[in-house]
PDB file of N, CA and C in Angstrom:
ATOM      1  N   UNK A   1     -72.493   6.982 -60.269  1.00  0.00           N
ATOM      2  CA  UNK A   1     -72.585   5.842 -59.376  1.00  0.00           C
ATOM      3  C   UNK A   1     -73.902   5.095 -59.567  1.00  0.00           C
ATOM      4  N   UNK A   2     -74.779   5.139 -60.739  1.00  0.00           N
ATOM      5  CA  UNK A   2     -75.572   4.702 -61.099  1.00  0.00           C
ATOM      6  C   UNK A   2     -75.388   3.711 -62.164  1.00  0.00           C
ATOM      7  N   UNK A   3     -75.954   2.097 -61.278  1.00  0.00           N
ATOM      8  CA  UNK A   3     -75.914   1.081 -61.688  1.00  0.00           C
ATOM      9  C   UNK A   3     -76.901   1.068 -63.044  1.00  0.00           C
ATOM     10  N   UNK A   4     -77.588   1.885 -63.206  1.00  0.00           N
ATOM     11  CA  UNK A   4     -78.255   1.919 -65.050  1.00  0.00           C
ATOM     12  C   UNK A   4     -77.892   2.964 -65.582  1.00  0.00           C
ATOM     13  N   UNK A   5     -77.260   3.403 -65.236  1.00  0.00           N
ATOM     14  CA  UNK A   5     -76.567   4.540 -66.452  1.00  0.00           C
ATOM     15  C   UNK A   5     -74.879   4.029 -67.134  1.00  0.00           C
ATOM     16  N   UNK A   6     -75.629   4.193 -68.615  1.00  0.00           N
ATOM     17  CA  UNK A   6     -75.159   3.571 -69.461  1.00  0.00           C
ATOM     18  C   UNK A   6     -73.609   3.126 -69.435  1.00  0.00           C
ATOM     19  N   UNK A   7     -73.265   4.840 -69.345  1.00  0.00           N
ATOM     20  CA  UNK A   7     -72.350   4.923 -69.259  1.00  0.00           C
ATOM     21  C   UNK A   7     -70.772   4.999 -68.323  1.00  0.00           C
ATOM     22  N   UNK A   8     -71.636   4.553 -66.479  1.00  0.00           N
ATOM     23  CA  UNK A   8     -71.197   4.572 -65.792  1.00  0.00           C
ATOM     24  C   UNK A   8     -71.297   3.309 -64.850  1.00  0.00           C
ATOM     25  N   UNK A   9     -72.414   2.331 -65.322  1.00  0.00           N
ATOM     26  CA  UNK A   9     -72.631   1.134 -64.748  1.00  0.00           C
ATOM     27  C   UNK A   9     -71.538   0.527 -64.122  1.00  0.00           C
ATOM     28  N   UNK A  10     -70.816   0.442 -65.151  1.00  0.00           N
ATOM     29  CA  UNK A  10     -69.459  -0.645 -64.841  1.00  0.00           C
ATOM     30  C   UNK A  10     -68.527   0.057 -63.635  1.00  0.00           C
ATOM     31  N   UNK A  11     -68.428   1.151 -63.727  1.00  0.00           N
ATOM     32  CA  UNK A  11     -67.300   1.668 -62.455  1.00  0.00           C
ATOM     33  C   UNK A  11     -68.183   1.244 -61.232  1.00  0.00           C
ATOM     34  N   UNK A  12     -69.604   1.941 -61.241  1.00  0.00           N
ATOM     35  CA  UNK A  12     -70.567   1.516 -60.403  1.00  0.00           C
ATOM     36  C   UNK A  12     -70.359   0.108 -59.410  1.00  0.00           C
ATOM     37  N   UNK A  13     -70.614  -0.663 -60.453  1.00  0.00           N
ATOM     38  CA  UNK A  13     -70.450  -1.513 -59.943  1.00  0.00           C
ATOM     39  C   UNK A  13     -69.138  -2.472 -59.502  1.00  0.00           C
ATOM     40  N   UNK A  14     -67.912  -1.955 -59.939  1.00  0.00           N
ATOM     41  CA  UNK A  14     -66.514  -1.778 -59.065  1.00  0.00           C
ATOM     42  C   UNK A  14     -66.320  -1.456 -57.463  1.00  0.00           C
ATOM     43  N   UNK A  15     -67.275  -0.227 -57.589  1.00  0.00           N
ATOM     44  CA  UNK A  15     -66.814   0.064 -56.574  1.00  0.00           C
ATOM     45  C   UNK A  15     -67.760  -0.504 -55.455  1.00  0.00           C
ATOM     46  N   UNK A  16     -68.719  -0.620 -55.710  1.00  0.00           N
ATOM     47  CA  UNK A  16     -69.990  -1.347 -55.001  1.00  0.00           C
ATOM     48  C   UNK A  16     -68.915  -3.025 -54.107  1.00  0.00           C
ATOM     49  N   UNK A  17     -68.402  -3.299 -55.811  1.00  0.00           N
ATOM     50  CA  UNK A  17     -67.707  -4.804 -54.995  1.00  0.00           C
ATOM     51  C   UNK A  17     -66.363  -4.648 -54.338  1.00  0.00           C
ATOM     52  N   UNK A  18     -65.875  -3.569 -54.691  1.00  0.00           N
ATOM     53  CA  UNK A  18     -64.705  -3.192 -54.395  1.00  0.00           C
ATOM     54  C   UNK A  18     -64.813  -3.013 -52.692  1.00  0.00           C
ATOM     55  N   UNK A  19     -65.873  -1.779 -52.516  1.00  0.00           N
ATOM     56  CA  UNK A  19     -65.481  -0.980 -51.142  1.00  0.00           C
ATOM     57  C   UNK A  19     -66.813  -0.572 -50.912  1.00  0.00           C
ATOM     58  N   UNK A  20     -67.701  -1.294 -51.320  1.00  0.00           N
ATOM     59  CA  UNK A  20     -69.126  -1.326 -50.645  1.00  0.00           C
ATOM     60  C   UNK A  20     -70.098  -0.154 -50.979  1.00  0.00           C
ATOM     61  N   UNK A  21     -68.980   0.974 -51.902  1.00  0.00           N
ATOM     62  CA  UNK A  21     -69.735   1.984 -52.178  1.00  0.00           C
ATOM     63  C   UNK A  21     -70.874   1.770 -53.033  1.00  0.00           C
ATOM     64  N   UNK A  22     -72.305   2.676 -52.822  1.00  0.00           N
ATOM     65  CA  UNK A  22     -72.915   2.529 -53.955  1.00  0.00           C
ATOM     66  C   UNK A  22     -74.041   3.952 -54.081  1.00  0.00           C
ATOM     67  N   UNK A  23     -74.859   4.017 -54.624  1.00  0.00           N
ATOM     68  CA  UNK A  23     -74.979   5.503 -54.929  1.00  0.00           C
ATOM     69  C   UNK A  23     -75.763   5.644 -53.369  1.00  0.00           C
ATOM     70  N   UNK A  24     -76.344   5.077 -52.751  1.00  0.00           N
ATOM     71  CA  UNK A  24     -76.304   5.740 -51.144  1.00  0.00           C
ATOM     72  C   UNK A  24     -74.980   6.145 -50.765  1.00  0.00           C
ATOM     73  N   UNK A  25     -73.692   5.647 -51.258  1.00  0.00           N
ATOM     74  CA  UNK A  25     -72.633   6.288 -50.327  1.00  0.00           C
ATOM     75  C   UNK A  25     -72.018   7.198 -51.612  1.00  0.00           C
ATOM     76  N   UNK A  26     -72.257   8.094 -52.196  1.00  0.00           N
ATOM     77  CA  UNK A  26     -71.734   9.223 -52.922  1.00  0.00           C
ATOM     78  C   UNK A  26     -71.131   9.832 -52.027  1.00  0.00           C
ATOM     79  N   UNK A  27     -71.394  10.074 -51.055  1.00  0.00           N
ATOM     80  CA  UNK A  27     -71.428  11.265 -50.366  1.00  0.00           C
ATOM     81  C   UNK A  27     -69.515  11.113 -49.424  1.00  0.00           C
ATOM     82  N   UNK A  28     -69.873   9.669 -49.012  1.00  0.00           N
ATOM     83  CA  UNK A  28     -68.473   9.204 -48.736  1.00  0.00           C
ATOM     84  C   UNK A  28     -67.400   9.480 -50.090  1.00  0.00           C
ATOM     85  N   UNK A  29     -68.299   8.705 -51.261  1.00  0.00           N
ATOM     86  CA  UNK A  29     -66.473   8.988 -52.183  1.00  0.00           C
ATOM     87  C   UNK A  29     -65.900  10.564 -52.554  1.00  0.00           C
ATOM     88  N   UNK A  30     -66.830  11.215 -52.646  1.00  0.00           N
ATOM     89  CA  UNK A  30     -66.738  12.565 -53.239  1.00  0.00           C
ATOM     90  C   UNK A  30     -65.703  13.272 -51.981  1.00  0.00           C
ATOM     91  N   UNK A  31     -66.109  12.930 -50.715  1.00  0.00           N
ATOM     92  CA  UNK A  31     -65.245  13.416 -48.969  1.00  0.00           C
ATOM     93  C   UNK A  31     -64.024  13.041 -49.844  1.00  0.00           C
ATOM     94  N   UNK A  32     -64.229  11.806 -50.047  1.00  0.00           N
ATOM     95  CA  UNK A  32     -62.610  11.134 -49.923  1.00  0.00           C
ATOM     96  C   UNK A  32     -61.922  11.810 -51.236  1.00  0.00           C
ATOM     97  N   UNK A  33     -62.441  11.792 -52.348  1.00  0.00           N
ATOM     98  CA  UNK A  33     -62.078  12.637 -53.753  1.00  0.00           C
ATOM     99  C   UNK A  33     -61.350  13.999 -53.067  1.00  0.00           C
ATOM    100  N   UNK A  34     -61.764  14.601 -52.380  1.00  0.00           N
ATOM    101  CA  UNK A  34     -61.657  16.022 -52.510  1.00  0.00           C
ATOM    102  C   UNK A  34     -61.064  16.239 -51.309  1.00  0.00           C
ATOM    103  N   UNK A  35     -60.750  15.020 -50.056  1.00  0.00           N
ATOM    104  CA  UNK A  35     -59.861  15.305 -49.382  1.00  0.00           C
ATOM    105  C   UNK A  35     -57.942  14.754 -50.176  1.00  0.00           C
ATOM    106  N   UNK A  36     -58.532  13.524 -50.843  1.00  0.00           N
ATOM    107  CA  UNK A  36     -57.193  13.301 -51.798  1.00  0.00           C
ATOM    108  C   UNK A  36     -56.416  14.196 -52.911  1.00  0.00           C
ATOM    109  N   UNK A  37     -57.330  14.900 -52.910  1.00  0.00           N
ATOM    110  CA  UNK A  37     -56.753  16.315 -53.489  1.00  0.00           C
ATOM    111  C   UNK A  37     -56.500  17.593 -53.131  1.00  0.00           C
ATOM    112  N   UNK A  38     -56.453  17.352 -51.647  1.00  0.00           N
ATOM    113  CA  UNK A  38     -56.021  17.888 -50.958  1.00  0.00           C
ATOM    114  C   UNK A  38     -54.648  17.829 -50.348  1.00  0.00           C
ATOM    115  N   UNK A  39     -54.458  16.507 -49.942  1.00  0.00           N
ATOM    116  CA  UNK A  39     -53.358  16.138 -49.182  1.00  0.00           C
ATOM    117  C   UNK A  39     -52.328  14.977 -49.714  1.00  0.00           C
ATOM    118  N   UNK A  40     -52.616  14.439 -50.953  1.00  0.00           N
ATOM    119  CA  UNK A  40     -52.146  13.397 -51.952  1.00  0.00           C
ATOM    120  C   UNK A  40     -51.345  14.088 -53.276  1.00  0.00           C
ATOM    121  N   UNK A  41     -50.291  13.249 -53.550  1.00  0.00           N
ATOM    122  CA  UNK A  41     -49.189  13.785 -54.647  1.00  0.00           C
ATOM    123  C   UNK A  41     -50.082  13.921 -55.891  1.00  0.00           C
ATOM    124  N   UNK A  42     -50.203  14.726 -56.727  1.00  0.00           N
ATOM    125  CA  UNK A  42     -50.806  15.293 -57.871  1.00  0.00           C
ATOM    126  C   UNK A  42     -49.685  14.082 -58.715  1.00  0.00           C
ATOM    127  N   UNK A  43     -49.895  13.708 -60.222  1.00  0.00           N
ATOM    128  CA  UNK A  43     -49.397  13.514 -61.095  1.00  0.00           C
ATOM    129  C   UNK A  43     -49.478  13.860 -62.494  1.00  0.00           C
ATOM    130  N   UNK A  44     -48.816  14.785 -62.780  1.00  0.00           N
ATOM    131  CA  UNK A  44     -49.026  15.630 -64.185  1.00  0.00           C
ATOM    132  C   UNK A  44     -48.363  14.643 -65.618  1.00  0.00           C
ATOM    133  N   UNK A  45     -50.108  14.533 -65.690  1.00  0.00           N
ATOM    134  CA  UNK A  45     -49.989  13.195 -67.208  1.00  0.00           C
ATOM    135  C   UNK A  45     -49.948  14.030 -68.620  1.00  0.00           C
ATOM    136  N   UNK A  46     -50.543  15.024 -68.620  1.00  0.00           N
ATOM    137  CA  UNK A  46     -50.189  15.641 -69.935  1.00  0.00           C
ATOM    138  C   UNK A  46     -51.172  17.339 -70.019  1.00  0.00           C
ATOM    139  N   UNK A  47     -50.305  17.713 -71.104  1.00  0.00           N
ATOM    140  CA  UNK A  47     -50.731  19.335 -71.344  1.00  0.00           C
ATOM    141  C   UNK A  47     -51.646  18.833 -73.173  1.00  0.00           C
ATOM    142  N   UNK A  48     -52.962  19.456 -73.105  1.00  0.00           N
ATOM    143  CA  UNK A  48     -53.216  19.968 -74.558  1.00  0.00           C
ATOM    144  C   UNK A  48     -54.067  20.928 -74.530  1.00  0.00           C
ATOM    145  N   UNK A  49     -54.635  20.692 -75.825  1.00  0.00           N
ATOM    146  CA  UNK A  49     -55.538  22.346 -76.095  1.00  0.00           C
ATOM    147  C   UNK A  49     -56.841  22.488 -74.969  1.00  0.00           C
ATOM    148  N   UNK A  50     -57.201  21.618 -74.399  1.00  0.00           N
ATOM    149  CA  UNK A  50     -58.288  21.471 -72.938  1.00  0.00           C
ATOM    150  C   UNK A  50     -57.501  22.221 -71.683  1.00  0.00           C
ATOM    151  N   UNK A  51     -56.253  21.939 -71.415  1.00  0.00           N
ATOM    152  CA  UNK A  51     -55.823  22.097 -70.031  1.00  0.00           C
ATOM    153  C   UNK A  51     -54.719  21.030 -70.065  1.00  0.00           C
ATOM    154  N   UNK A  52     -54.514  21.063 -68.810  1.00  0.00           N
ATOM    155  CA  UNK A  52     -53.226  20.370 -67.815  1.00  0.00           C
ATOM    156  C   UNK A  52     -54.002  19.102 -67.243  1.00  0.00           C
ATOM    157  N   UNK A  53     -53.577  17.917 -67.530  1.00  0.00           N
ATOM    158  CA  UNK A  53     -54.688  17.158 -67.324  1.00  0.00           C
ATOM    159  C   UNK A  53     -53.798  16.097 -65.998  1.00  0.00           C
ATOM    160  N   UNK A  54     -54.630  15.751 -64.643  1.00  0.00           N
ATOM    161  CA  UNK A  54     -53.847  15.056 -63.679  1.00  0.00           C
ATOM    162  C   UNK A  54     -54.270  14.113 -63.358  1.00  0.00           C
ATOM    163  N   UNK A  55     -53.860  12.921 -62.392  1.00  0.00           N
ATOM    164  CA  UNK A  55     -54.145  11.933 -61.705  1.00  0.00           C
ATOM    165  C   UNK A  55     -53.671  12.043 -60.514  1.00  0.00           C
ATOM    166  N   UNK A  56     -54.694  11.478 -59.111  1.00  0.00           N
ATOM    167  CA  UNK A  56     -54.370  11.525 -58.270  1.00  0.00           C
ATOM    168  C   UNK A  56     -54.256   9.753 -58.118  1.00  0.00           C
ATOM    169  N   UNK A  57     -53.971   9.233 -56.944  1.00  0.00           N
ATOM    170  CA  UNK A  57     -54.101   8.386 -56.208  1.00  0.00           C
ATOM    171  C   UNK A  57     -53.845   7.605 -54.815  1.00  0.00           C
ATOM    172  N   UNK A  58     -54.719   7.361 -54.604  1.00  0.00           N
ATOM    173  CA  UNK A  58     -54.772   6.838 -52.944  1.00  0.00           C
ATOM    174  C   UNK A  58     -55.839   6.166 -52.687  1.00  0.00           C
ATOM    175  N   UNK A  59     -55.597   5.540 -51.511  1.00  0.00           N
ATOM    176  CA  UNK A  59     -56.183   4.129 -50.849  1.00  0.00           C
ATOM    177  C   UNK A  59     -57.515   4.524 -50.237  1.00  0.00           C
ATOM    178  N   UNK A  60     -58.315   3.927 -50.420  1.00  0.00           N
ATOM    179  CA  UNK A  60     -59.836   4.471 -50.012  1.00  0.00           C
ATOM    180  C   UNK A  60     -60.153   3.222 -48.825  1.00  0.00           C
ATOM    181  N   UNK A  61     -60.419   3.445 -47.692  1.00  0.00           N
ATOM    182  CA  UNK A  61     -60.905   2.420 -47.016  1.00  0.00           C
ATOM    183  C   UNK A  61     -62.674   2.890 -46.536  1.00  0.00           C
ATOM    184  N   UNK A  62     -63.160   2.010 -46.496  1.00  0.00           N
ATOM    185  CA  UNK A  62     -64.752   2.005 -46.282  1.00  0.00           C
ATOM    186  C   UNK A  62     -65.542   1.031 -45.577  1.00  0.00           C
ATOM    187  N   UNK A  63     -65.442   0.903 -44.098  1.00  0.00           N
ATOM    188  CA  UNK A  63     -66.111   0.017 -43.414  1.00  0.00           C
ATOM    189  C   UNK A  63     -64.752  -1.129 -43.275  1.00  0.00           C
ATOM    190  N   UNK A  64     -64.773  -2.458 -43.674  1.00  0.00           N
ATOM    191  CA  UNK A  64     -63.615  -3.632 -43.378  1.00  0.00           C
ATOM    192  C   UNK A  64     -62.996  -3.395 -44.657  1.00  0.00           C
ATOM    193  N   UNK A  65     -63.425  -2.911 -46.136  1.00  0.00           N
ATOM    194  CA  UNK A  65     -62.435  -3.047 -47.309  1.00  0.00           C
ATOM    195  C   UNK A  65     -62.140  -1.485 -47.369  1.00  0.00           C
ATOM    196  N   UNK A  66     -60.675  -2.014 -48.064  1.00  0.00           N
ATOM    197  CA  UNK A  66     -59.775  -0.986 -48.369  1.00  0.00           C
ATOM    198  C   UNK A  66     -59.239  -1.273 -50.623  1.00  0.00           C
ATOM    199  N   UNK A  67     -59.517  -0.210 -51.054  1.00  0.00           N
ATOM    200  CA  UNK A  67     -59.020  -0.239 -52.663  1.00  0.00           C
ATOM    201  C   UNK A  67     -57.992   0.701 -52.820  1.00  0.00           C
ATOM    202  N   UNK A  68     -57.363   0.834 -53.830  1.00  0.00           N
ATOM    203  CA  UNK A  68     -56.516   2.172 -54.286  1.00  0.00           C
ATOM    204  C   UNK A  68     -58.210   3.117 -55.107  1.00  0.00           C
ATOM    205  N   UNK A  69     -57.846   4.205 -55.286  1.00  0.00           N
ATOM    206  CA  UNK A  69     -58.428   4.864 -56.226  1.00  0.00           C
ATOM    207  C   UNK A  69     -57.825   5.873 -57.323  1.00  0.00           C
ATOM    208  N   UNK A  70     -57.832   5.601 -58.378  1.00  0.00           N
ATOM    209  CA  UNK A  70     -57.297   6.613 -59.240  1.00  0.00           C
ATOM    210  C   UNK A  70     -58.246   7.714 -59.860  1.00  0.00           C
ATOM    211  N   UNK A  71     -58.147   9.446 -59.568  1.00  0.00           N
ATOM    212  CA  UNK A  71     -59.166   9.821 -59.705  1.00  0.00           C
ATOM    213  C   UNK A  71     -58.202  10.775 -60.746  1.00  0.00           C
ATOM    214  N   UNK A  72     -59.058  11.454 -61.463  1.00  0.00           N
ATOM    215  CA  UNK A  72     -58.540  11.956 -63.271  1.00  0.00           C
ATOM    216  C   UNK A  72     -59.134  13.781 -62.437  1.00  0.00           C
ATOM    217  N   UNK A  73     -58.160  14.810 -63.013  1.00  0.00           N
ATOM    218  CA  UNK A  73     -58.499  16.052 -62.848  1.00  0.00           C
ATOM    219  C   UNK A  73     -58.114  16.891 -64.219  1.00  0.00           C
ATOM    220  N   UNK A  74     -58.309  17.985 -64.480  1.00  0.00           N
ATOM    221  CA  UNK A  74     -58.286  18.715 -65.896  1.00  0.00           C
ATOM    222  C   UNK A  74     -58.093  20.229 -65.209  1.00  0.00           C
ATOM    223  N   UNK A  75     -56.816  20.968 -65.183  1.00  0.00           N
ATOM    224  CA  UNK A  75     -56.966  22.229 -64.921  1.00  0.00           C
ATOM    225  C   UNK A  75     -57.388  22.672 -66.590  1.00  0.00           C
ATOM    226  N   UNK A  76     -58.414  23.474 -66.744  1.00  0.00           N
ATOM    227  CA  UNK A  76     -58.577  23.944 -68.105  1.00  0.00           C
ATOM    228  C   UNK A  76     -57.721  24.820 -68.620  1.00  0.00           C
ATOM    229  N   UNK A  77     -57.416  25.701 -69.787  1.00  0.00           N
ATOM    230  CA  UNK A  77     -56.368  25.911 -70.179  1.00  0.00           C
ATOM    231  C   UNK A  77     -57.039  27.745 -69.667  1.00  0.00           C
ATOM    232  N   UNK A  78     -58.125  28.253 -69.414  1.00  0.00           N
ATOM    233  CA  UNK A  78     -58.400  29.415 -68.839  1.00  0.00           C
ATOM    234  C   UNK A  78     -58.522  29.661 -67.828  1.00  0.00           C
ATOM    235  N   UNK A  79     -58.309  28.783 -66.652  1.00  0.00           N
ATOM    236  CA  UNK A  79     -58.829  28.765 -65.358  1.00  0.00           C
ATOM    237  C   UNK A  79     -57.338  28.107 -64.396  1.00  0.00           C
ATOM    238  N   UNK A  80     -57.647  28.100 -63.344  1.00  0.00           N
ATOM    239  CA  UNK A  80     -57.005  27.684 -62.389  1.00  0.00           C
ATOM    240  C   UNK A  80     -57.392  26.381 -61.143  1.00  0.00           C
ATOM    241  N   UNK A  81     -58.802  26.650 -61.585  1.00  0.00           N
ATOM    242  CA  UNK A  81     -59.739  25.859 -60.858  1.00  0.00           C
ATOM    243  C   UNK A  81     -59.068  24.227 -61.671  1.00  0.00           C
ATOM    244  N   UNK A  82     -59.275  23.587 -60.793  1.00  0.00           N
ATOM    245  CA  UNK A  82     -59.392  21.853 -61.170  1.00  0.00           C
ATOM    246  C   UNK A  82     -60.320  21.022 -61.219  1.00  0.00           C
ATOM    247  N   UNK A  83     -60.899  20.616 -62.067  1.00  0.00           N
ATOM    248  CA  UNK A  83     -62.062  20.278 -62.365  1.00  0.00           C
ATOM    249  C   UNK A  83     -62.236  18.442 -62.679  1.00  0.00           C
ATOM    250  N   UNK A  84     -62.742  17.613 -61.205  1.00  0.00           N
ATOM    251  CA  UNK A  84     -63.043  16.389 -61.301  1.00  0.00           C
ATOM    252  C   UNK A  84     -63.554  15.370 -62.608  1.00  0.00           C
ATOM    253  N   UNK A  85     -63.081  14.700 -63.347  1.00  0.00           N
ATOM    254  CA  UNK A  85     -63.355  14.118 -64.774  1.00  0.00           C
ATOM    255  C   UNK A  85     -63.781  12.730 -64.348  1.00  0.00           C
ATOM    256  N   UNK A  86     -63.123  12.068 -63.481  1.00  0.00           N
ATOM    257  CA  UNK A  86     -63.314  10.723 -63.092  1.00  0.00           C
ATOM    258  C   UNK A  86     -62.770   9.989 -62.148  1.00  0.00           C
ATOM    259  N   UNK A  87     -63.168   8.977 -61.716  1.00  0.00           N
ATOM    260  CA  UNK A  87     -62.666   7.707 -60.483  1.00  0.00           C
ATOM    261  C   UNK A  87     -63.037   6.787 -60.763  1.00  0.00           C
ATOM    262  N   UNK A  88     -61.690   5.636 -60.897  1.00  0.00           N
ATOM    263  CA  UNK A  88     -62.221   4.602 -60.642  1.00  0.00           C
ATOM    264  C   UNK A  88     -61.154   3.313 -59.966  1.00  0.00           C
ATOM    265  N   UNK A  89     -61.369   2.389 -59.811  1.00  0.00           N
ATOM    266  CA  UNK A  89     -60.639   1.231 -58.616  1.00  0.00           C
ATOM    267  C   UNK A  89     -59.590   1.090 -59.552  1.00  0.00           C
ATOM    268  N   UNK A  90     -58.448   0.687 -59.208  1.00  0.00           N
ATOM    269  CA  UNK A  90     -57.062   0.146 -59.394  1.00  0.00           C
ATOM    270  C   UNK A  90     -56.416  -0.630 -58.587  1.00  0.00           C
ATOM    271  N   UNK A  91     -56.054  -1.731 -58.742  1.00  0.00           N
ATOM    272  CA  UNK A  91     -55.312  -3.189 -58.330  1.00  0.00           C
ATOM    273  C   UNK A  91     -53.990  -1.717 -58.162  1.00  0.00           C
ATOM    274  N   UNK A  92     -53.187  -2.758 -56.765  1.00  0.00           N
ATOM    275  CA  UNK A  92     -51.832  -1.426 -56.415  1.00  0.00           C
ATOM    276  C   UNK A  92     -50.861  -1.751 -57.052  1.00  0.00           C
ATOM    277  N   UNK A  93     -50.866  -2.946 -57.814  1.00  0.00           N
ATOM    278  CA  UNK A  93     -49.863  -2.822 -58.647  1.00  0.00           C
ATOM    279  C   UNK A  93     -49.467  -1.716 -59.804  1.00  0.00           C
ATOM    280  N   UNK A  94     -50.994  -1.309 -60.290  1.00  0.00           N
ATOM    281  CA  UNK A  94     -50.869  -0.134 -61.095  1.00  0.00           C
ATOM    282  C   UNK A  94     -51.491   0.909 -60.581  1.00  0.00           C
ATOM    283  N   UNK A  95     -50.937   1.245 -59.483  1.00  0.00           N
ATOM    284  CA  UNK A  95     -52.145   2.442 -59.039  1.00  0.00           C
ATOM    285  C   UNK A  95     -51.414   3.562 -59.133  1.00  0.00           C
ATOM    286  N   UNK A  96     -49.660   4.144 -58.979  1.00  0.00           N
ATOM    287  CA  UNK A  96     -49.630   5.149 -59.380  1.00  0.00           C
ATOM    288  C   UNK A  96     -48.776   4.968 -60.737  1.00  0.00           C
ATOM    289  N   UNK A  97     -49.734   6.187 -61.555  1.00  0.00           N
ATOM    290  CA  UNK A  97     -49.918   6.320 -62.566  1.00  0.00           C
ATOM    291  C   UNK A  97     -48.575   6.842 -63.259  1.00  0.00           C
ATOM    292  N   UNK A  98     -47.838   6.307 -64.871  1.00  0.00           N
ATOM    293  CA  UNK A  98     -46.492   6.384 -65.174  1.00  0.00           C
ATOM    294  C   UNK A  98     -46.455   7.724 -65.858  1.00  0.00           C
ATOM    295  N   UNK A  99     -46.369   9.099 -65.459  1.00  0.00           N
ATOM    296  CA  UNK A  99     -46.491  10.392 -65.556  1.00  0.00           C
ATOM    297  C   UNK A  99     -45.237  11.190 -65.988  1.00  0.00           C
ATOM    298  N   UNK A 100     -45.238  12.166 -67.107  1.00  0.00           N
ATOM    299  CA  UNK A 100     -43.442  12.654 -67.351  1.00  0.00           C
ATOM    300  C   UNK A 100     -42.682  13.359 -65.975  1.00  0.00           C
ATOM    301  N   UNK A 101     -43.680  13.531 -65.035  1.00  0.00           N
ATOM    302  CA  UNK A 101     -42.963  13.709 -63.843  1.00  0.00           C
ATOM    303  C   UNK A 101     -42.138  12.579 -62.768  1.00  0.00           C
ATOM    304  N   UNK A 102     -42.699  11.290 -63.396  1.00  0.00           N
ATOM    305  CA  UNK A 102     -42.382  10.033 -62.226  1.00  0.00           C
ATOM    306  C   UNK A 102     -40.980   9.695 -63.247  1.00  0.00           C
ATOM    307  N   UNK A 103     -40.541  10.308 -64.101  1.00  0.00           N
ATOM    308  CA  UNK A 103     -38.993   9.612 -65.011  1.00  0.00           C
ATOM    309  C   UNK A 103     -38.069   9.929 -64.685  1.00  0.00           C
TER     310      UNK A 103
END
């Protein structure tokens, strides 16, 4: 969630315009991450030599704005644990994700 890191600027700043988040509010997206994977439909996008790799998604509201969020998970191929890879904003037209389970 750091607006100078290289490699994460751009979501950064998505979500900043999106839903006001910004690295003072980590603390909010990560709640919301890990309650959406809690209580939100899993979507199983694919199996390889890493793990079982998923997408969640759901609507994040934060103060007056509301976004979808699509957040990326990886069960590894030794573990059971699920392990957070990424988040980032999605327009709802494409927010849930076209998975061999959604056919």
């Amino acid at each position: 969630m750091s607006l100078t890191n290289r490699n994460g600027a751009n979501k950064a700043r998505v979500f900043k315009s999106a839903l006001g988040i910004g690295q003072e509010e980590t603390n909010v997206l990560r709640a919301a991450l890990l309650d959406a994977a809690k209580t939100e439909r899993l979507h199983f996008m694919r199996e390889d030599q890493y793990g079982k790799h998923y997408a969640i998604v759901f609507e994040l509201s934060y103060g007056k704005r509301r976004a979808f969020v699509r957040s990326l998970w990886t069960i590894k191929t030794s573990s059971d644990i699920a392990h957070f890879v990424s988040a980032f904003v999605v327009s709802d037209k494409r927010a849930q994700p076209k998975a061999k389970d959604d056919d």
